[in-house]
PDB file of N, CA and C in Angstrom:
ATOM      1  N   UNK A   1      93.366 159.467 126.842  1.00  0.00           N
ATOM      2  CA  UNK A   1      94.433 160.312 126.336  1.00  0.00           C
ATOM      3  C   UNK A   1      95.470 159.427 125.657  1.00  0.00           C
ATOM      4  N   UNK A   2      95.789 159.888 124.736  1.00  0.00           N
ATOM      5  CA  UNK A   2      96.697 159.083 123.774  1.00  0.00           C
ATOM      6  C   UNK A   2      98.403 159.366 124.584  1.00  0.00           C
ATOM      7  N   UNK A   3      99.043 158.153 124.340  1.00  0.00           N
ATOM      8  CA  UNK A   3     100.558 158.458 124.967  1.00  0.00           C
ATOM      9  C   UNK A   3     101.423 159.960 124.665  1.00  0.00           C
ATOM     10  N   UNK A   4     101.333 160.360 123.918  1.00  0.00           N
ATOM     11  CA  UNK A   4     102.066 160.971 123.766  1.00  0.00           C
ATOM     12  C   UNK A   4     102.072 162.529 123.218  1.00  0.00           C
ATOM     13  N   UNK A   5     100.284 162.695 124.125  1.00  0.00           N
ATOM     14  CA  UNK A   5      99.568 163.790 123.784  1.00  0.00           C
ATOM     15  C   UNK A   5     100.642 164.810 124.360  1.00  0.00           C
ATOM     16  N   UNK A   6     101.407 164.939 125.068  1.00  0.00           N
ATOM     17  CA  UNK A   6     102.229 166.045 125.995  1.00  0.00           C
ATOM     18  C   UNK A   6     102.995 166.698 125.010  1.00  0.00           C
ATOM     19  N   UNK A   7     103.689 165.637 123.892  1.00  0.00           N
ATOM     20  CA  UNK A   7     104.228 166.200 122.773  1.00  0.00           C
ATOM     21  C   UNK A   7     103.768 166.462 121.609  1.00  0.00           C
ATOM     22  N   UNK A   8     102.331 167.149 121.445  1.00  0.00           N
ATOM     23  CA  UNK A   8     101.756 167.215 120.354  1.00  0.00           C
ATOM     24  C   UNK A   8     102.392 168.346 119.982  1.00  0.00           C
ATOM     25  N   UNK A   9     102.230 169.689 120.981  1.00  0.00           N
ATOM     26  CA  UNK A   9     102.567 171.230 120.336  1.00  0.00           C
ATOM     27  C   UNK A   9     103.903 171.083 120.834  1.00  0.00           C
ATOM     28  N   UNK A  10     104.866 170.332 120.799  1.00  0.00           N
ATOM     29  CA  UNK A  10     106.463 170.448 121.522  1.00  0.00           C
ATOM     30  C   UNK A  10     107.079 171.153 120.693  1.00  0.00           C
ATOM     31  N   UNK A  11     107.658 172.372 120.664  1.00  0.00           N
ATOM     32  CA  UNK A  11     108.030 173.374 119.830  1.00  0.00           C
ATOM     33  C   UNK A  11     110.143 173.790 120.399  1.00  0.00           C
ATOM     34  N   UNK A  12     110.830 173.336 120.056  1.00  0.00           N
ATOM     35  CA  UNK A  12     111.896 173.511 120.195  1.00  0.00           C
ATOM     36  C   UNK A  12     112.807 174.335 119.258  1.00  0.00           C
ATOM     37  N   UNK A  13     113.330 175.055 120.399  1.00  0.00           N
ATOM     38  CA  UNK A  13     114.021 176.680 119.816  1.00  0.00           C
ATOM     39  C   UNK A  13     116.048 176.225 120.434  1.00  0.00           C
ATOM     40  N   UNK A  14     116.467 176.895 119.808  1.00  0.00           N
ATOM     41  CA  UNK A  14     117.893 176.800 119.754  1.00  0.00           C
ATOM     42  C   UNK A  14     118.559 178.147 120.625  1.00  0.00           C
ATOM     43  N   UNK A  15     117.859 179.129 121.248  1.00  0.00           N
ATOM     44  CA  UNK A  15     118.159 180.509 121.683  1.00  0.00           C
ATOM     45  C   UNK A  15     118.322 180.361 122.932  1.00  0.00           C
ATOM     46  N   UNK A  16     118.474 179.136 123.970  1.00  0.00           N
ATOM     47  CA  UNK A  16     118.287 179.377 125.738  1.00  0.00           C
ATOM     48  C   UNK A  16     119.369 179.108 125.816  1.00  0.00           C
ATOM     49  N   UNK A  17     119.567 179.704 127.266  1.00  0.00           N
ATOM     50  CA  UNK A  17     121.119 179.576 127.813  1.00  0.00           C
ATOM     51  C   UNK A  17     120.999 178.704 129.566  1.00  0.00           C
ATOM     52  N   UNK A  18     122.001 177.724 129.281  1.00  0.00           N
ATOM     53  CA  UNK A  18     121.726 176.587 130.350  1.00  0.00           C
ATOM     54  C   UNK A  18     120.642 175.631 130.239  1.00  0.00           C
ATOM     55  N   UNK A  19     120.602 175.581 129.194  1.00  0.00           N
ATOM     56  CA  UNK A  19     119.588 174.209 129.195  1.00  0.00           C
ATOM     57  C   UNK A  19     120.062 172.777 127.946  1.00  0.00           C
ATOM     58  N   UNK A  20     121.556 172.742 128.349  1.00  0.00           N
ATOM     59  CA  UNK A  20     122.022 171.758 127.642  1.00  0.00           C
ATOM     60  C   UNK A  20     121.700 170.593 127.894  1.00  0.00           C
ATOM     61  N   UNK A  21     121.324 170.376 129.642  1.00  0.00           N
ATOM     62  CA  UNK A  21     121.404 169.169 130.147  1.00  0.00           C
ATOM     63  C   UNK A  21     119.780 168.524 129.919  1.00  0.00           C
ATOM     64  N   UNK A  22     119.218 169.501 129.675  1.00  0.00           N
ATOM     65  CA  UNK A  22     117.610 169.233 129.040  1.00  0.00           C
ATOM     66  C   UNK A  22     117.374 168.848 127.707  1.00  0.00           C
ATOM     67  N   UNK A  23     118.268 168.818 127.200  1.00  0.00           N
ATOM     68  CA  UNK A  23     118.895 168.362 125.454  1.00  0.00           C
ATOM     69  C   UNK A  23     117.889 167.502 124.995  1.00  0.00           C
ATOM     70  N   UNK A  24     117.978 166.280 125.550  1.00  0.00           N
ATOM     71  CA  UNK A  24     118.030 164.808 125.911  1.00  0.00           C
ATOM     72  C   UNK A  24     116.819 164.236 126.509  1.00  0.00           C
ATOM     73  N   UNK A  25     116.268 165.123 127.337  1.00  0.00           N
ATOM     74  CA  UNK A  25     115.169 164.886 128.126  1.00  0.00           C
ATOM     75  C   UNK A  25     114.116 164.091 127.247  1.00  0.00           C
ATOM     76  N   UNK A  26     113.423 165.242 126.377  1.00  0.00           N
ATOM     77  CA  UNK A  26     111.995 164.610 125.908  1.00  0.00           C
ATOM     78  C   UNK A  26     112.111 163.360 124.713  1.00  0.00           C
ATOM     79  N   UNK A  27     113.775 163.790 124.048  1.00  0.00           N
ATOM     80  CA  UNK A  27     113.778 162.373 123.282  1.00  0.00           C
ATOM     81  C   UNK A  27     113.454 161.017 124.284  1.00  0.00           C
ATOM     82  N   UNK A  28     114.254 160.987 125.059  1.00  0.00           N
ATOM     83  CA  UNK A  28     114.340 159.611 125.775  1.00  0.00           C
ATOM     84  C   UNK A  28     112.961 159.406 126.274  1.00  0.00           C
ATOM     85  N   UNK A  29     111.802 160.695 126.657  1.00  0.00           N
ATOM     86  CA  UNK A  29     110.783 159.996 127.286  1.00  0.00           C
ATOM     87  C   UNK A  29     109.939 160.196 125.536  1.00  0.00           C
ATOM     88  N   UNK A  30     110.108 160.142 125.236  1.00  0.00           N
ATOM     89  CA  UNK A  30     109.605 160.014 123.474  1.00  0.00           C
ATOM     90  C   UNK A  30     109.608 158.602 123.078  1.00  0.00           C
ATOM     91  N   UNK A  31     110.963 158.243 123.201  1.00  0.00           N
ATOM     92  CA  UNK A  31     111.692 156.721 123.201  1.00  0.00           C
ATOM     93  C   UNK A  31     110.838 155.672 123.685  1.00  0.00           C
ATOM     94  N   UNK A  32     110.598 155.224 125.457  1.00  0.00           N
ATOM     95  CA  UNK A  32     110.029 155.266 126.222  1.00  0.00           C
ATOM     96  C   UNK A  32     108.405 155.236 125.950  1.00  0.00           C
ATOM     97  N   UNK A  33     108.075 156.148 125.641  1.00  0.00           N
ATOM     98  CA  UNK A  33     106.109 156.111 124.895  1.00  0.00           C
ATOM     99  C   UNK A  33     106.420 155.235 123.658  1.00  0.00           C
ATOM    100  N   UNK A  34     107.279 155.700 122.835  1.00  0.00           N
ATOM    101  CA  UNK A  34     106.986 154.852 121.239  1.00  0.00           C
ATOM    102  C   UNK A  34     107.500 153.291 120.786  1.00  0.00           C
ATOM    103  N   UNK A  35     108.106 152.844 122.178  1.00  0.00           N
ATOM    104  CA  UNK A  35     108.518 151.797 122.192  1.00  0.00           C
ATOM    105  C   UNK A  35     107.566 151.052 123.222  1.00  0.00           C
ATOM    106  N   UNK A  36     106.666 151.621 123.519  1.00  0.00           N
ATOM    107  CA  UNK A  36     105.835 150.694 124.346  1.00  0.00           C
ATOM    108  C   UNK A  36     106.683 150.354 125.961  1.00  0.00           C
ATOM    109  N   UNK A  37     107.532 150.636 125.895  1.00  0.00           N
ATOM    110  CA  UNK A  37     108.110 150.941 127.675  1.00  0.00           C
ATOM    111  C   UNK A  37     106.988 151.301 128.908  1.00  0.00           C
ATOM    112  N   UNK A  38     107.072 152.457 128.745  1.00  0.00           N
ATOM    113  CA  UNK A  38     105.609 153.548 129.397  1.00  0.00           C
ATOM    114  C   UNK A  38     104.434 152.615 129.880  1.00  0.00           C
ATOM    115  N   UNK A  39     103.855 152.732 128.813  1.00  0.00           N
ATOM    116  CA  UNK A  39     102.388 151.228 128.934  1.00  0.00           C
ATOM    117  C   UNK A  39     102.506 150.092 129.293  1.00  0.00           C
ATOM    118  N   UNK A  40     103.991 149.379 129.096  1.00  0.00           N
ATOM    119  CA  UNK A  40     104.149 147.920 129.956  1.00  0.00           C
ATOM    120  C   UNK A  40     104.583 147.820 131.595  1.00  0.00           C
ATOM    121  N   UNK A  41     105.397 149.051 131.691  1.00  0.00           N
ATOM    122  CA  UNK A  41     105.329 149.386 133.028  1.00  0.00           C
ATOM    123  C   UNK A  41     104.180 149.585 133.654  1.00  0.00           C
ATOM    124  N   UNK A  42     103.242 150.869 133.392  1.00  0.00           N
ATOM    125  CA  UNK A  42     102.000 151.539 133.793  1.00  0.00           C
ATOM    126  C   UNK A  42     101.209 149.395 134.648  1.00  0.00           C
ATOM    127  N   UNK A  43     101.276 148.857 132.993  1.00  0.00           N
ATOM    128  CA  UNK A  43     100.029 147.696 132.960  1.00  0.00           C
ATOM    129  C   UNK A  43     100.598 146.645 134.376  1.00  0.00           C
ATOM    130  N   UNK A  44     102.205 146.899 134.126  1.00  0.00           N
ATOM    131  CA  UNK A  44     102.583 145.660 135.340  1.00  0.00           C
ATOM    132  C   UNK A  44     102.998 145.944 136.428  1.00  0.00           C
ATOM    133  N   UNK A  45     102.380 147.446 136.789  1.00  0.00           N
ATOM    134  CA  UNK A  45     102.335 148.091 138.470  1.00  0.00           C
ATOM    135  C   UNK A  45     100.932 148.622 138.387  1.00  0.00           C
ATOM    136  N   UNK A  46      99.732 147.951 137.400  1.00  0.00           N
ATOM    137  CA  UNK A  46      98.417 148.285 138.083  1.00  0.00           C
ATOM    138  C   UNK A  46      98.323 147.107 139.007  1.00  0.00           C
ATOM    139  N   UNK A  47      97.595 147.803 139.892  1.00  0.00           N
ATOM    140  CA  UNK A  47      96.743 146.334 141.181  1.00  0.00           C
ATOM    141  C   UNK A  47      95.362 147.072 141.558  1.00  0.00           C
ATOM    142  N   UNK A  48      94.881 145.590 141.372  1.00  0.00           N
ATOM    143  CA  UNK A  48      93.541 145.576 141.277  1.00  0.00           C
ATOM    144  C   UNK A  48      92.745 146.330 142.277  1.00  0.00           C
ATOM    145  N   UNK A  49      91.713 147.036 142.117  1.00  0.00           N
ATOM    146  CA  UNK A  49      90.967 147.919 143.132  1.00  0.00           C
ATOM    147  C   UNK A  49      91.642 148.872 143.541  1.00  0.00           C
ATOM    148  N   UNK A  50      92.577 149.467 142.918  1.00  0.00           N
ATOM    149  CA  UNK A  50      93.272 150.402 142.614  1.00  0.00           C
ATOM    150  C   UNK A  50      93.369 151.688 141.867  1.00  0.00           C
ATOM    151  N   UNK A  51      93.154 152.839 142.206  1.00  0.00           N
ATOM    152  CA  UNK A  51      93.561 153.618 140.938  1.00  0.00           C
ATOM    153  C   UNK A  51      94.402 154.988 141.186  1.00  0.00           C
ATOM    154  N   UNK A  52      95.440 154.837 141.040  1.00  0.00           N
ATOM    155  CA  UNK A  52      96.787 155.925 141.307  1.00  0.00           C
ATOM    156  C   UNK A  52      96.358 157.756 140.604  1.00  0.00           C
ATOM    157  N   UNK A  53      96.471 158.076 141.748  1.00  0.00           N
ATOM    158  CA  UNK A  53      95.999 159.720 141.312  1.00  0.00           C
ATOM    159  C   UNK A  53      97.593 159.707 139.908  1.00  0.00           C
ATOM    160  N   UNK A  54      98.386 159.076 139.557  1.00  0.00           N
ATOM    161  CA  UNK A  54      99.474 159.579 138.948  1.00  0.00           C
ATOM    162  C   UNK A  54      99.880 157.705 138.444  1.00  0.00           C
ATOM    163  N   UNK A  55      99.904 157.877 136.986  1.00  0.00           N
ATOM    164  CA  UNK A  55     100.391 156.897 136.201  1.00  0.00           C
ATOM    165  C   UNK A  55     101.640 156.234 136.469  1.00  0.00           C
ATOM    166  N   UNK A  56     101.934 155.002 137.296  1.00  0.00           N
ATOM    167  CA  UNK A  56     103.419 154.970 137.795  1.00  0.00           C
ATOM    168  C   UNK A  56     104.122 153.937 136.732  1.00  0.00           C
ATOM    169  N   UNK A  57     103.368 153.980 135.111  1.00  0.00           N
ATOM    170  CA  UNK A  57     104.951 153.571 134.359  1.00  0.00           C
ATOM    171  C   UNK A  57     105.356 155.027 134.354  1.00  0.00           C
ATOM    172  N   UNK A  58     104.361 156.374 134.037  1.00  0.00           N
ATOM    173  CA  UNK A  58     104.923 157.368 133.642  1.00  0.00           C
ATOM    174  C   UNK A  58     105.986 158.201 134.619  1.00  0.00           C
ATOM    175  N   UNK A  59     105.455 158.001 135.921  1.00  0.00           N
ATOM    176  CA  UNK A  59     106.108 158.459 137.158  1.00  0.00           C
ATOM    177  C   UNK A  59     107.681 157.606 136.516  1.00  0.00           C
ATOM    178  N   UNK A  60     107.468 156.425 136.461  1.00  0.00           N
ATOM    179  CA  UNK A  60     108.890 155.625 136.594  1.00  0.00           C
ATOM    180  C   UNK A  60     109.808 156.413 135.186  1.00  0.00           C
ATOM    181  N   UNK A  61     108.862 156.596 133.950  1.00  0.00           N
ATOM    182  CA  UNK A  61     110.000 157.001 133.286  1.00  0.00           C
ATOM    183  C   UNK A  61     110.204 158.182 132.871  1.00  0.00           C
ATOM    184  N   UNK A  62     109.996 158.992 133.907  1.00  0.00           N
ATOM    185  CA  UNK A  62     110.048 160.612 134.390  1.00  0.00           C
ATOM    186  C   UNK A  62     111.208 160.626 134.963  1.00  0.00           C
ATOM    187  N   UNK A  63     110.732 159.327 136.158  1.00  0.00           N
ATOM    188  CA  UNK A  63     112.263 159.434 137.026  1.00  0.00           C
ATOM    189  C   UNK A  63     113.483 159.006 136.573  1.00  0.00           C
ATOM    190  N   UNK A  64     113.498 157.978 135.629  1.00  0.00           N
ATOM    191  CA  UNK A  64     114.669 157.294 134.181  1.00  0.00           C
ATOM    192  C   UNK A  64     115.354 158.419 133.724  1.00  0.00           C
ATOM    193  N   UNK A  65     114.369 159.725 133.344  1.00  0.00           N
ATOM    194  CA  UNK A  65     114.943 160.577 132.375  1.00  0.00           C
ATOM    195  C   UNK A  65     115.924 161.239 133.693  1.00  0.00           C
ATOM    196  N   UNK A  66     114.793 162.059 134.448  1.00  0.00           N
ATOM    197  CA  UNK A  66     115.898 162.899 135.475  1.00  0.00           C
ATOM    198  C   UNK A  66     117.328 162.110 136.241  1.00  0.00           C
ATOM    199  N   UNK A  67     116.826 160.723 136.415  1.00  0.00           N
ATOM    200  CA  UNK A  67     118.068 159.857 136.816  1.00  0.00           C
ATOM    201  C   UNK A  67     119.331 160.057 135.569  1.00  0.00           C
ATOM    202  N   UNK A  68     119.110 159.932 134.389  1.00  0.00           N
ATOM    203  CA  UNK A  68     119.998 159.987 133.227  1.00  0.00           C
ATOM    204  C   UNK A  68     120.457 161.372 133.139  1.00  0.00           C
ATOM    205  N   UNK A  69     120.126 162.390 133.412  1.00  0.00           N
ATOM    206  CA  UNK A  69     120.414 163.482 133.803  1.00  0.00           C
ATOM    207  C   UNK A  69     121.213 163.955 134.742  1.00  0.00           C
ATOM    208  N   UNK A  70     120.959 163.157 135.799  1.00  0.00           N
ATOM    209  CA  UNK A  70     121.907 163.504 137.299  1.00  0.00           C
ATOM    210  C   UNK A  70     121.639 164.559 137.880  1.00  0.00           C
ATOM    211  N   UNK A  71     120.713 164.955 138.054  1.00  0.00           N
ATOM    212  CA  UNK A  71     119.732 165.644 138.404  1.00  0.00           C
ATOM    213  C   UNK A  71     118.615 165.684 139.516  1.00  0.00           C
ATOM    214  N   UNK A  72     118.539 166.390 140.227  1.00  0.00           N
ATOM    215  CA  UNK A  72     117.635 166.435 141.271  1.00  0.00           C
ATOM    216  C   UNK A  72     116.068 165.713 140.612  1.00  0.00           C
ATOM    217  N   UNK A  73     115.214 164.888 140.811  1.00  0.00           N
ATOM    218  CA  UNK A  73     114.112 164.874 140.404  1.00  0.00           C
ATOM    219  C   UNK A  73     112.914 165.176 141.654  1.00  0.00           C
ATOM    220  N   UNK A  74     111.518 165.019 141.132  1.00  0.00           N
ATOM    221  CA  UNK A  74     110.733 165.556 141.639  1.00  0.00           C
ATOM    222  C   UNK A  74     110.497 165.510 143.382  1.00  0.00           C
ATOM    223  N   UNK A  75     111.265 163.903 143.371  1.00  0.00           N
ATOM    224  CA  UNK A  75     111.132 163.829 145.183  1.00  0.00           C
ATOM    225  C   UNK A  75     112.555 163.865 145.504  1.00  0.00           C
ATOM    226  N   UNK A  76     113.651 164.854 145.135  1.00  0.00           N
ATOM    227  CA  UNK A  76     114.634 165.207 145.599  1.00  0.00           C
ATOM    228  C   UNK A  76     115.996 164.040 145.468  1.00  0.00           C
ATOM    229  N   UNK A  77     115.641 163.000 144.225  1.00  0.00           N
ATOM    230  CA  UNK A  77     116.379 161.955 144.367  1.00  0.00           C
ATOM    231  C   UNK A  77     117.314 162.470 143.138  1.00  0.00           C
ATOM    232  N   UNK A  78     118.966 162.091 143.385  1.00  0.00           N
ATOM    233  CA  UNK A  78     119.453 162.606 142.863  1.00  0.00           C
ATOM    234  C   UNK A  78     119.984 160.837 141.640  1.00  0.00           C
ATOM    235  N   UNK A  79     120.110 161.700 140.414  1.00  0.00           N
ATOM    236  CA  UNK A  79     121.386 160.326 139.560  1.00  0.00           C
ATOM    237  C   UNK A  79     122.354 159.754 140.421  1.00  0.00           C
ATOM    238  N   UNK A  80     122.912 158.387 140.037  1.00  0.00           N
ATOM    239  CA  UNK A  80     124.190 157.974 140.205  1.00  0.00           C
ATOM    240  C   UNK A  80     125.183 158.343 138.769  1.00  0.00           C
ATOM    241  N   UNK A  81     125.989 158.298 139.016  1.00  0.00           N
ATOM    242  CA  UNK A  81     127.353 158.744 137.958  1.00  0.00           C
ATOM    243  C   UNK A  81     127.981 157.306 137.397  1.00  0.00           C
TER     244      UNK A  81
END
């Protein structure tokens, strides 16, 4: 799968209400894939005989975005300010 297959059909509309703080989100993990971030992380937390049900550069810069957010993320960890 190519990096940045998630944003192939990414279709953004201007009509929702409360979702300012999501603004921001997919640029930065956009950022992140096209700067090669993503893949140098992923490559320098593989270990050998290993294989992670879940990609942990991507995990890590999932959690970057929701951290920059201040925001609850997936395991309940909140931003610092």
């Amino acid at each position: 799968m190519e990096p940045n297959a998630w944003s192939n059909d990414l279709v953004v509309e201007v009509g929702g209400h409360g979702v300012v703080s999501h603004a921001g989100s997919a640029v930065l993990r956009l950022v992140a894939d096209n700067t090669g971030l993503t893949g140098a992380m992923s490559k320098a937390l593989r270990r050998r005989g290993f294989t992670p049900v879940h990609d942990r550069g991507r995990v890590l810069a999932d959690l970057a975005v929701c951290n920059r957010r201040r925001r609850p993320g997936p395991l309940g960890l909140r931003g610092v300010a």
